[in-house]
Protein backbone atom coordinates (compact mmCIF):
# COMPACT_ATOMS: atom_id res chain seq x y z
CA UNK A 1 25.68 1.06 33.73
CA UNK A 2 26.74 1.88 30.21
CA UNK A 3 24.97 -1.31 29.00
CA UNK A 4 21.74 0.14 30.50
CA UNK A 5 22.10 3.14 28.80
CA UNK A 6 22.74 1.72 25.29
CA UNK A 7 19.25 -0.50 25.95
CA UNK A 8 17.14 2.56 26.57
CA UNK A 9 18.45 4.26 23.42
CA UNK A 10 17.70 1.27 21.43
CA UNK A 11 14.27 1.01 22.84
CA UNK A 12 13.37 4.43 22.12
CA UNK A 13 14.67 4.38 18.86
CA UNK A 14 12.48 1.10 18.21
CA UNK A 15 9.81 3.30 20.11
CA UNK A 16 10.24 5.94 17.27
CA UNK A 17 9.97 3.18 14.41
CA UNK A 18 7.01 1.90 15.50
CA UNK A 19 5.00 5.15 15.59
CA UNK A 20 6.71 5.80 12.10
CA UNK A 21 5.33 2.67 10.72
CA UNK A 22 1.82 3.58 12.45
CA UNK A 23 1.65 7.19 10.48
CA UNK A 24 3.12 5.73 7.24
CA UNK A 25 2.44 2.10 6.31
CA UNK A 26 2.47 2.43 2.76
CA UNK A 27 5.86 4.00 3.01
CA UNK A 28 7.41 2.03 5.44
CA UNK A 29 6.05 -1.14 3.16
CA UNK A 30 7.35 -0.16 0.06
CA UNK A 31 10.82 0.51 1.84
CA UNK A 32 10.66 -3.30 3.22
CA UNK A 33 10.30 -4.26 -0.17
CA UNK A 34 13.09 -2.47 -1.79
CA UNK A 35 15.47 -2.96 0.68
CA UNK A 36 14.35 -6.97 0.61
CA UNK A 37 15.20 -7.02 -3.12
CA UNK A 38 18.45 -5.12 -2.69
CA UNK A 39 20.02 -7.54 0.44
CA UNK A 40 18.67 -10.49 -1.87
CA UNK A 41 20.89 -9.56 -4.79
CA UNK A 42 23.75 -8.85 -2.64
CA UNK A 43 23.35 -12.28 -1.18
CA UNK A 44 22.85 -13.67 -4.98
CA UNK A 45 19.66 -14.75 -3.31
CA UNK A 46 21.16 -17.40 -0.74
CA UNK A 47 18.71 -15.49 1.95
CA UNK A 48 15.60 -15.45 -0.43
CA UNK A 49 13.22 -17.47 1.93
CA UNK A 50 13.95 -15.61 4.84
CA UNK A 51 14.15 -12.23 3.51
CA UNK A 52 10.84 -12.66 1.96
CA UNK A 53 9.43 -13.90 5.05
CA UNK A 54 10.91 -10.62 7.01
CA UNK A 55 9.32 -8.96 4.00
CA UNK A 56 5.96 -10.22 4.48
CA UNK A 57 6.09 -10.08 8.11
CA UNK A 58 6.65 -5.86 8.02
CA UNK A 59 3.50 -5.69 5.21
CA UNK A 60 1.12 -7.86 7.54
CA UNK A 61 2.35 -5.99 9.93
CA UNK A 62 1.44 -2.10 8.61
CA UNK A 63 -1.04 -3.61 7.27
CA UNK A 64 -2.31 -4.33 10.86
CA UNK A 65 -2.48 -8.44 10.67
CA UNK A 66 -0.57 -10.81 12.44
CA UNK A 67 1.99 -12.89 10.01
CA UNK A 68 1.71 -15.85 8.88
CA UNK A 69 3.49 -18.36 11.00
């Protein structure tokens, strides 16, 4: 039961996301970004690839496109 429980909180807070990402794109773009640049210089950019790709897969989509695959 527990388990249950902790799977409805996560999907309503991914629930919440996505309608914060609806009403504020640009925001919620920029914040991809920045947090994409920060994890790559932690990771001395061993990550780069796929944090860019994560990165360009949040601006496509509050942008409203589907990524690239």
């Amino acid at each position: 039961m527990a388990l249950l429980k902790k799977l409805t909180v996560v999907a309503g807070v991914a629930q919440a996301a996505r309608s914060y990402a609806k009403k504020n794109p640009e925001k919620v773009s920029r914040m991809a970004e920045k947090a994409g640049q920060f994890v790559d210089h932690q990771t001395k950019g061993r990550y780069h690839d796929k944090i860019d790709g994560a990165v360009r897969k949040v601006r496509a989509a509050t942008r409203g496109q589907q990524p690239p695959r």
